[in-house]
N, C-alpha and C. Protein backbone atom coordinates (compact mmCIF):
# COMPACT_ATOMS: atom_id res chain seq x y z
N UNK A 1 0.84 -1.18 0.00
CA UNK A 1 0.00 0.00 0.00
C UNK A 1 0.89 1.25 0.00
N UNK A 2 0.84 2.34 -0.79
CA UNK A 2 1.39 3.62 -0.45
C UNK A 2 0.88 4.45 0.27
N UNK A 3 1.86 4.55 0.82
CA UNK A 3 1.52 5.44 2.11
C UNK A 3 2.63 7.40 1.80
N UNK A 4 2.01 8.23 2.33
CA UNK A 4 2.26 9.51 2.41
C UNK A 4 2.06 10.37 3.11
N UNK A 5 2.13 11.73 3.47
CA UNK A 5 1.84 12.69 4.02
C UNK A 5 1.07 14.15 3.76
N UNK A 6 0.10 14.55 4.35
CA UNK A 6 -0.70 15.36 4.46
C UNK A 6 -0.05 16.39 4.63
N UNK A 7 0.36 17.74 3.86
CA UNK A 7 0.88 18.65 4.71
C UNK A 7 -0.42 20.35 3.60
N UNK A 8 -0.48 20.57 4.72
CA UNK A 8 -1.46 21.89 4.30
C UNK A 8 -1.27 22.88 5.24
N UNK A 9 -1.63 24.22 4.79
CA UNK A 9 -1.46 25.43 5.63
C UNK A 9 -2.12 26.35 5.75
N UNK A 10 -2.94 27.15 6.07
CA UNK A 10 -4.42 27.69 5.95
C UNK A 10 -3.71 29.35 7.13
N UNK A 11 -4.09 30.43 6.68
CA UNK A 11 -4.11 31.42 7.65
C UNK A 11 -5.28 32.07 8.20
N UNK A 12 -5.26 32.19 9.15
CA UNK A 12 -6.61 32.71 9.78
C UNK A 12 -6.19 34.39 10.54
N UNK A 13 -7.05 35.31 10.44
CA UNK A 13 -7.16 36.47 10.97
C UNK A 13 -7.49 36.74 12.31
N UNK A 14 -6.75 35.66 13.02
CA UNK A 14 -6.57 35.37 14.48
C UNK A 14 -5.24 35.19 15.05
N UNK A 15 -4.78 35.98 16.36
CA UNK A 15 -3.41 35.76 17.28
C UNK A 15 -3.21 34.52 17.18
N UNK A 16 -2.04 33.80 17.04
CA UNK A 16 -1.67 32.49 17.54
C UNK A 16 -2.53 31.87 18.98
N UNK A 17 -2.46 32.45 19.99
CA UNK A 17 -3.37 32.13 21.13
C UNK A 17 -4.73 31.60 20.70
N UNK A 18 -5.41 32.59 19.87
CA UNK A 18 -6.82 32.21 19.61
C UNK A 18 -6.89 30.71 19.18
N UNK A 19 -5.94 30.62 17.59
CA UNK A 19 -5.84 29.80 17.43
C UNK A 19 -5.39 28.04 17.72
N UNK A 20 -4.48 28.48 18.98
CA UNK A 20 -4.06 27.29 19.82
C UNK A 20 -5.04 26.69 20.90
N UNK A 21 -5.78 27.67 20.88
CA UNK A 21 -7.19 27.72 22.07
C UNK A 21 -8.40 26.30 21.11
N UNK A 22 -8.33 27.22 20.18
CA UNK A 22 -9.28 25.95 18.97
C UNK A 22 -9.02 24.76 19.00
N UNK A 23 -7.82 24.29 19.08
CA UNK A 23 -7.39 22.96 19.46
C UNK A 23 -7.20 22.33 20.88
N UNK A 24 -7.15 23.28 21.39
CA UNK A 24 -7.29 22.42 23.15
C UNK A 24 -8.23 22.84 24.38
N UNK A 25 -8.96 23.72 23.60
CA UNK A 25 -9.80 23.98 24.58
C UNK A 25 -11.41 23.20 24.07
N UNK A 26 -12.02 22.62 24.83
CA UNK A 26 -13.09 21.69 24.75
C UNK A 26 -14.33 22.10 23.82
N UNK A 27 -14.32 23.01 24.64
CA UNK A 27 -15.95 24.25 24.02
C UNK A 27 -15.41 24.50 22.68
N UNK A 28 -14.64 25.12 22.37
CA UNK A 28 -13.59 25.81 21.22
C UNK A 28 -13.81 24.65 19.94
N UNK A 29 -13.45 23.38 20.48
CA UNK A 29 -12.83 21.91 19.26
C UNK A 29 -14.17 21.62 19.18
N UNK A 30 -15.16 21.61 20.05
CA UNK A 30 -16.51 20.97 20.09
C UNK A 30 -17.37 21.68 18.46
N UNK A 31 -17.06 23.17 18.44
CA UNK A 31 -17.82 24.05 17.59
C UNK A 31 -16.99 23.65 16.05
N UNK A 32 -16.17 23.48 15.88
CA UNK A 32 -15.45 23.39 14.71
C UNK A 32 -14.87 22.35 14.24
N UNK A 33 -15.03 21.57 15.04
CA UNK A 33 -13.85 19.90 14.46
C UNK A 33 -14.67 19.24 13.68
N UNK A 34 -13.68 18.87 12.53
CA UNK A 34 -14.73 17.57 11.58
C UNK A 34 -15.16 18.63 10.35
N UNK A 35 -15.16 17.68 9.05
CA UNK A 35 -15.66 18.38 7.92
C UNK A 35 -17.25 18.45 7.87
N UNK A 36 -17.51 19.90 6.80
CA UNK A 36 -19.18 19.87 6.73
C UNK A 36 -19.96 18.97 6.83
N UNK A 37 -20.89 18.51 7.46
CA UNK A 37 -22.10 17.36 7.71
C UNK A 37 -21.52 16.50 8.89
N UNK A 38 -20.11 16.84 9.41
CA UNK A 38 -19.79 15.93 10.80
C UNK A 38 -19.46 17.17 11.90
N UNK A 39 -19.93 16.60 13.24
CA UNK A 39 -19.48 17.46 14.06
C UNK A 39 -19.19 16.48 15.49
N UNK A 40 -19.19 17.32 16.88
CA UNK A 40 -18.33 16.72 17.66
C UNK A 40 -19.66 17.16 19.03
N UNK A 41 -19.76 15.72 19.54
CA UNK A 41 -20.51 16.43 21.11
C UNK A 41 -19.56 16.61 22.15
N UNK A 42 -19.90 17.96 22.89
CA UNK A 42 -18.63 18.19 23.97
C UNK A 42 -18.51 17.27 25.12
N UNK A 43 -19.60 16.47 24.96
CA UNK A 43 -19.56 15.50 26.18
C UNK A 43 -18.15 15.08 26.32
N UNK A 44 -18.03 14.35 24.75
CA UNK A 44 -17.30 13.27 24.14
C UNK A 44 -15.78 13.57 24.21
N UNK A 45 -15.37 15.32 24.32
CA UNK A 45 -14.12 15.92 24.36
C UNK A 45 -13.43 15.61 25.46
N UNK A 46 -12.03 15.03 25.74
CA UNK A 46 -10.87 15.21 27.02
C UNK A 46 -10.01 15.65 26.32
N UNK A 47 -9.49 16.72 26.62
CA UNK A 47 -7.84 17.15 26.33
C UNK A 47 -7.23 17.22 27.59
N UNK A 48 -6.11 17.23 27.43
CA UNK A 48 -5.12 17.18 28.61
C UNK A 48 -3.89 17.96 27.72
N UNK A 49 -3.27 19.36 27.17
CA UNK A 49 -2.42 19.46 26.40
C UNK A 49 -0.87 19.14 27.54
N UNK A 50 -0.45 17.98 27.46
CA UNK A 50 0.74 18.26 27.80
C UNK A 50 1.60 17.05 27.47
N UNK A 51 3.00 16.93 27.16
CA UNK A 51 3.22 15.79 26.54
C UNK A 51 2.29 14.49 28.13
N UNK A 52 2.23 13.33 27.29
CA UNK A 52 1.67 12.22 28.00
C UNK A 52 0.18 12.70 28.14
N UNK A 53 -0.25 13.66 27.70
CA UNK A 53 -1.78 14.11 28.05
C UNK A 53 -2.53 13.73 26.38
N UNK A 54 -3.91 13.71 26.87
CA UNK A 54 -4.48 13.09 25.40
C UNK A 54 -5.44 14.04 24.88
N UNK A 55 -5.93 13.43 23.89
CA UNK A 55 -7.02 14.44 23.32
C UNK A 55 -8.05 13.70 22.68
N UNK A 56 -8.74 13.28 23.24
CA UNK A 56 -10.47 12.35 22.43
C UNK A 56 -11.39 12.57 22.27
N UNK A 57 -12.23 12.29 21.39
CA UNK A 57 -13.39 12.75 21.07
C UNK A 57 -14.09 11.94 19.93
N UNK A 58 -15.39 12.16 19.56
CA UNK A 58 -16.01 11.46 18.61
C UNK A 58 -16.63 12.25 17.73
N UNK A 59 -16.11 11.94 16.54
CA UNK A 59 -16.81 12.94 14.80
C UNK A 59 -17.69 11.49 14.95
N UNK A 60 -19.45 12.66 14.59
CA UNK A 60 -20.65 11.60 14.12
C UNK A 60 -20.89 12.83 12.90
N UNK A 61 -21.83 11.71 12.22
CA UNK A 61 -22.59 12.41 10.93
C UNK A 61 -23.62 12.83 11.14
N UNK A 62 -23.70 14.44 11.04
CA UNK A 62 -25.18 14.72 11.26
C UNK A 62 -26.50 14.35 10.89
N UNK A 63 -26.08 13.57 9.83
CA UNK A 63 -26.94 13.02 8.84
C UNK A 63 -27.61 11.73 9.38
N UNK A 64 -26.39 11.03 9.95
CA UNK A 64 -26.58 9.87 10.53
C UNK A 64 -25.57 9.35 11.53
N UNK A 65 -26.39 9.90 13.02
CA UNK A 65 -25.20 9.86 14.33
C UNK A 65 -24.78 8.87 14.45
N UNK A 66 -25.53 7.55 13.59
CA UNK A 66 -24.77 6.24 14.04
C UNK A 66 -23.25 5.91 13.43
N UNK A 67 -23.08 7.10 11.99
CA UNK A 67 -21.79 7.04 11.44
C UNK A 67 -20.80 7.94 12.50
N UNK A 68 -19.64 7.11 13.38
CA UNK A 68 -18.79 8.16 13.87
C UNK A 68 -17.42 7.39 13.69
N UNK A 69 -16.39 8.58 13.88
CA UNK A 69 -14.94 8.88 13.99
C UNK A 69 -14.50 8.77 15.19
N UNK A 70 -13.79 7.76 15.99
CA UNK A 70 -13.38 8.88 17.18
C UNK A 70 -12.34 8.77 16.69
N UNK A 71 -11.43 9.72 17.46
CA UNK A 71 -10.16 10.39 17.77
C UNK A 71 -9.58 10.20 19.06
N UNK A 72 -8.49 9.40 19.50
CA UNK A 72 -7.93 8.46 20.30
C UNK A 72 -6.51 9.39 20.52
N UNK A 73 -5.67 10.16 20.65
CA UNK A 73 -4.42 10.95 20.54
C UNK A 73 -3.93 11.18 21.68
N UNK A 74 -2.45 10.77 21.62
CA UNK A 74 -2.07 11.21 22.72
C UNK A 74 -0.68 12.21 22.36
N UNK A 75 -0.40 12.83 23.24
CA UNK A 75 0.43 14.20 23.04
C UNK A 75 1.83 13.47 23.61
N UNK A 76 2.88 13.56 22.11
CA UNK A 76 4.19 13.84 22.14
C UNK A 76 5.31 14.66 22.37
N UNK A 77 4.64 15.76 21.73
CA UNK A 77 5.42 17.51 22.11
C UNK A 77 4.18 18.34 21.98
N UNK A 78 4.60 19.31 23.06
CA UNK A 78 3.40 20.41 23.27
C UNK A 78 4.80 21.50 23.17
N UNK A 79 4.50 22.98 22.78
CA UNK A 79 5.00 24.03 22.76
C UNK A 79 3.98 25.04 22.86
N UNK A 80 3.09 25.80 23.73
CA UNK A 80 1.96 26.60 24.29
C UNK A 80 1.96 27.61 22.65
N UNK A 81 1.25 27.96 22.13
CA UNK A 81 1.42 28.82 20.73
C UNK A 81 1.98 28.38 20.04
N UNK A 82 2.21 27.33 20.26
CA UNK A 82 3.31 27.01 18.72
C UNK A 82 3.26 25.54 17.91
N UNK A 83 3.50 24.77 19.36
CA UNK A 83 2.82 23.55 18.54
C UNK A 83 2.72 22.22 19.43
N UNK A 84 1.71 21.53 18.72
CA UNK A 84 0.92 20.14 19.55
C UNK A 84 1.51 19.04 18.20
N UNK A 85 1.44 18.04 18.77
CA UNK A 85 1.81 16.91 18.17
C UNK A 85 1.51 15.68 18.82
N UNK A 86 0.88 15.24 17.83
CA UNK A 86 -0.17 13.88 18.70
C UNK A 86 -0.26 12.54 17.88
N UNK A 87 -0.08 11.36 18.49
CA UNK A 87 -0.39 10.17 17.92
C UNK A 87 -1.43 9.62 18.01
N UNK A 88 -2.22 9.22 17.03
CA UNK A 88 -3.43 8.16 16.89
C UNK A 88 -3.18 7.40 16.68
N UNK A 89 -3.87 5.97 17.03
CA UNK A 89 -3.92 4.57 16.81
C UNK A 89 -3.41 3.63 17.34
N UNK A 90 -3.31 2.30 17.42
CA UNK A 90 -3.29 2.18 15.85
C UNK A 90 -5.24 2.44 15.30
N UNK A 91 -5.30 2.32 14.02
CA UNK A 91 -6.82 2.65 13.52
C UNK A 91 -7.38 1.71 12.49
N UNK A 92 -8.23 0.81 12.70
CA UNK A 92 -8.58 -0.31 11.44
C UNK A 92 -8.23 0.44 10.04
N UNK A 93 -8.93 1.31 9.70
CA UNK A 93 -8.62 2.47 8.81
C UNK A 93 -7.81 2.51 8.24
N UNK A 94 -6.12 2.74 9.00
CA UNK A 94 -5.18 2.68 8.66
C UNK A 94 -4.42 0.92 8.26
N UNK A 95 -4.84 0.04 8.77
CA UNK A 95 -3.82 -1.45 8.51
C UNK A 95 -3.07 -1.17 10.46
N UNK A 96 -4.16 -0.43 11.23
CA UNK A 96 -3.30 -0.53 12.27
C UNK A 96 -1.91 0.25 12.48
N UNK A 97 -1.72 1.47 11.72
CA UNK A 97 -0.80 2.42 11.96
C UNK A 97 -1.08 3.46 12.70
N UNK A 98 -0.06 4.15 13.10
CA UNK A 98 -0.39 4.99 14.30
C UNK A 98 0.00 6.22 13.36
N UNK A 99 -1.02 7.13 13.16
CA UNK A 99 -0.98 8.47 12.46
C UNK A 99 -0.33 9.40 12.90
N UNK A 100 0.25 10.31 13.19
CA UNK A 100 1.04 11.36 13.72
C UNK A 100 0.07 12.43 13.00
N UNK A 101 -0.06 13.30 13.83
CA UNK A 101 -0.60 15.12 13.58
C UNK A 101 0.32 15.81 14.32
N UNK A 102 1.03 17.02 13.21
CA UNK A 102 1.57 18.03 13.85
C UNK A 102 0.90 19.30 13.47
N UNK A 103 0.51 19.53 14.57
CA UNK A 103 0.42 21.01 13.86
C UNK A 103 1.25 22.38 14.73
N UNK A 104 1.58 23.22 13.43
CA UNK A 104 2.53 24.00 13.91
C UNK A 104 1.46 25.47 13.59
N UNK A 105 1.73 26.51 14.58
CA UNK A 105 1.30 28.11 14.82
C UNK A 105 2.25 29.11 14.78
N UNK A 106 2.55 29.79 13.67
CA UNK A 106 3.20 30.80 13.02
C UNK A 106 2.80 31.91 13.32
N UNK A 107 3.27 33.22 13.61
CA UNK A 107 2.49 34.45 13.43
C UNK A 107 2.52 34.90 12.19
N UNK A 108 1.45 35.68 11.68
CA UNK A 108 1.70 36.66 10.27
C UNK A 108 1.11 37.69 10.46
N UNK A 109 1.33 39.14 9.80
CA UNK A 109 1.70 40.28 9.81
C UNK A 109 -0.21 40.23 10.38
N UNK A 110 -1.24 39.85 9.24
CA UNK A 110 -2.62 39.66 9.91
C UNK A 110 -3.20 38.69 10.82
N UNK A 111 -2.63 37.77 11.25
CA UNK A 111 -3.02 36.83 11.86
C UNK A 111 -1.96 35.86 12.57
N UNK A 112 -2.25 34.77 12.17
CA UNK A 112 -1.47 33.46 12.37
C UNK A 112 -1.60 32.33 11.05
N UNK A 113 -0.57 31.37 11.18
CA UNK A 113 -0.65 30.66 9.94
C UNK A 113 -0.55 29.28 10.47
N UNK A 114 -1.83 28.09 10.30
CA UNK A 114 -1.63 27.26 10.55
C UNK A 114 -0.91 25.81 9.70
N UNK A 115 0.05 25.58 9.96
CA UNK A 115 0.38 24.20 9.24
C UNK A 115 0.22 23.03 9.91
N UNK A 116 -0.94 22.20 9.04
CA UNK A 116 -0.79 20.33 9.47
C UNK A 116 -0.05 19.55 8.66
N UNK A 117 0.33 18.79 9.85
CA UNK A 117 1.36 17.92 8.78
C UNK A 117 0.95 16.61 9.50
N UNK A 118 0.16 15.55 8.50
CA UNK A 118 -0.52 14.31 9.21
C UNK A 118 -0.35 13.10 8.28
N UNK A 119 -0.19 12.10 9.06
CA UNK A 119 0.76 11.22 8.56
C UNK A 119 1.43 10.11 9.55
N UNK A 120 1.76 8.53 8.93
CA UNK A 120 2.14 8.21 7.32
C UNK A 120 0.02 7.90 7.47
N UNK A 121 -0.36 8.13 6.09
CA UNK A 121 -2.02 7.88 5.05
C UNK A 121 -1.84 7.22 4.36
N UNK A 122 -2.62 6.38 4.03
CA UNK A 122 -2.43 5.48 3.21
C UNK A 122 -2.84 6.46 1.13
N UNK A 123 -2.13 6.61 0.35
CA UNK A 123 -2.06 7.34 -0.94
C UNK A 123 -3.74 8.12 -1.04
N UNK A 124 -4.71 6.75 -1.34
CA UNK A 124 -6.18 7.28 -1.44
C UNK A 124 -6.54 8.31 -0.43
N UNK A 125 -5.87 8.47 0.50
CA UNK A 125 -6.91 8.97 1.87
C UNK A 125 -6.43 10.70 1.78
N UNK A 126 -5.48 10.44 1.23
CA UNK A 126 -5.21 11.96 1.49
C UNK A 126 -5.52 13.37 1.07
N UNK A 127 -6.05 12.98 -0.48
CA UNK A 127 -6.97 14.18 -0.72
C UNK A 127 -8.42 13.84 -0.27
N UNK A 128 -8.94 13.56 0.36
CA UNK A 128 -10.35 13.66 1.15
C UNK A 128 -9.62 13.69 2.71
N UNK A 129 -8.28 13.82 3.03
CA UNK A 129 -8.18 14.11 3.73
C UNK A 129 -7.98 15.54 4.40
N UNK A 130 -7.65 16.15 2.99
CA UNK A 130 -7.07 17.53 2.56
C UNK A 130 -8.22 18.08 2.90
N UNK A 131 -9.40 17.93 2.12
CA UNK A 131 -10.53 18.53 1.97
C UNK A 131 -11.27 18.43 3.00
N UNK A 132 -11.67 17.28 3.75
CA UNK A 132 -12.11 17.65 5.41
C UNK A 132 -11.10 18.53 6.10
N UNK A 133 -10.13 18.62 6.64
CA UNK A 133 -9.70 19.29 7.12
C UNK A 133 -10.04 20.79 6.14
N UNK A 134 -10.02 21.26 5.29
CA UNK A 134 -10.05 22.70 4.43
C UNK A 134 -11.54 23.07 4.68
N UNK A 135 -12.20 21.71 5.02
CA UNK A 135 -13.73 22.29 5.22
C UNK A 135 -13.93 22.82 6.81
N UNK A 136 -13.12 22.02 7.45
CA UNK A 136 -12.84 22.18 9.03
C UNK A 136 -12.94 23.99 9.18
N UNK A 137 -11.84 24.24 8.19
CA UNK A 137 -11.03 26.02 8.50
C UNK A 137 -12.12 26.33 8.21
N UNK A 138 -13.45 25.89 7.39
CA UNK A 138 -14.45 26.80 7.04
C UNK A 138 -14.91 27.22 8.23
N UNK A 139 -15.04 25.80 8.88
CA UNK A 139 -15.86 26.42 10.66
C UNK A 139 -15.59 26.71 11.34
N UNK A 140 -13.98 26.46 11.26
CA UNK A 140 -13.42 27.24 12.21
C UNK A 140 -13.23 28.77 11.80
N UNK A 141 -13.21 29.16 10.36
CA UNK A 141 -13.42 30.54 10.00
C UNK A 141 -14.68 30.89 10.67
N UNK A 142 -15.52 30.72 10.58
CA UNK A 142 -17.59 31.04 11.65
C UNK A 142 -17.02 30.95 12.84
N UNK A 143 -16.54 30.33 13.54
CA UNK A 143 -16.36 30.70 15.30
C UNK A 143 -15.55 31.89 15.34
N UNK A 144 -14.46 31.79 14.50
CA UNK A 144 -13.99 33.21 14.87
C UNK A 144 -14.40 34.46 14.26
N UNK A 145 -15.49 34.52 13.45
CA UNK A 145 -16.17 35.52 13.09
C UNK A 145 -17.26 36.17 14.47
N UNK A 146 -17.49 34.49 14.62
CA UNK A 146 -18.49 35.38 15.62
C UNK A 146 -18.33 35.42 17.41
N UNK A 147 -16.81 34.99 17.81
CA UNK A 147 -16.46 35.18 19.03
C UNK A 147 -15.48 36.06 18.59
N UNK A 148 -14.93 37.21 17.97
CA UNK A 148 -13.57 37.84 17.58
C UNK A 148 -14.39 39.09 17.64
C-alpha cells in the first residue's frame, strides 16, 4: 500500500493564542472539528495538552449519528502557541498504523498561519483528507467571526 503525508497550511485572521485555544480547549474543538455534515458532542471531548496528556473525542454524521470517527491521541510535544503533536492509533482504517498530527502556529503580519502535517495515510486517503480538514477552516473561520 502507499503510504504519504498530508501537509497543508491555511491562515486565519486570528493571534496564535486564539488559534491554539481551537485545538485544546473543549468548548472551542466541540464548535469546529470535523468536515461539513460531521461534528463533535462536547460530552465526548478530554484534552489534557501536555506531553503524555491526550485528546479524544467522537466525529458523528449529522446526517446519521450512528456514522462516527473517534479520535484516540495522545500528546508527544506540546510548545503553548506554537505547537501540539499527537499520535493516533493504531486505527482499522489505517492497517493498524499509528498516524502522527503536527500542527505547527506561526504568526503573520494579519493573523497566524496554521500548518498540518498528518501522517504516514495510506495514498487514497489523502486528498479527502485535505478537503475535510479545508472544510474544518471553514468552521473554524464562523467561530472566529463570531467570538472575535
Amino acid at each position: 500500500m502507499d503510504m504519504g503525508q498530508l501537509v497543508l497550511e491555511h491562515e486565519f485572521a486570528v493571534p496564535r493564542p486564539a488559534l491554539w485555544a481551537a485545538f485544546i480547549e473543549p468548548e472551542i474543538l466541540a464548535e469546529w472539528f470535523g468536515p461539513e455534515g460531521w461534528g463533535v458532542h462536547l460530552d465526548t471531548v478530554t484534552i489534557d495538552p501536555r506531553v503524555g496528556g491526550v485528546q479524544e473525542f467522537v466525529m458523528h454524521s449529522l446526517e446519521d449519528p450512528t456514522q462516527t470517527s473517534p479520535v484516540k491521541a495522545k500528546f508527544t510535544e506540546v510548545r503553548e502557541h506554537e505547537l501540539l503533536v499527537g499520535q493516533d492509533g493504531p486505527h482499522e482504517m489505517t492497517l493498524s498504523l499509528v498516524i502522527e498530527l503536527r500542527v505547527e502556529l506561526f504568526d503573520r503580519p494579519n493573523g497566524s498561519l496554521l500548518k498540518i502535517t498528518q501522517g504516514p495515510l495510506p495514498a487514497e486517503v489523502i486528498e479527502p483528507a485535505r478537503a475535510g480538514w479545508e472544510s474544518s477552516f471553514t468552521k473554524l473561520e464562523k467561530v472566529f467571526a463570531d467570538f472575535m
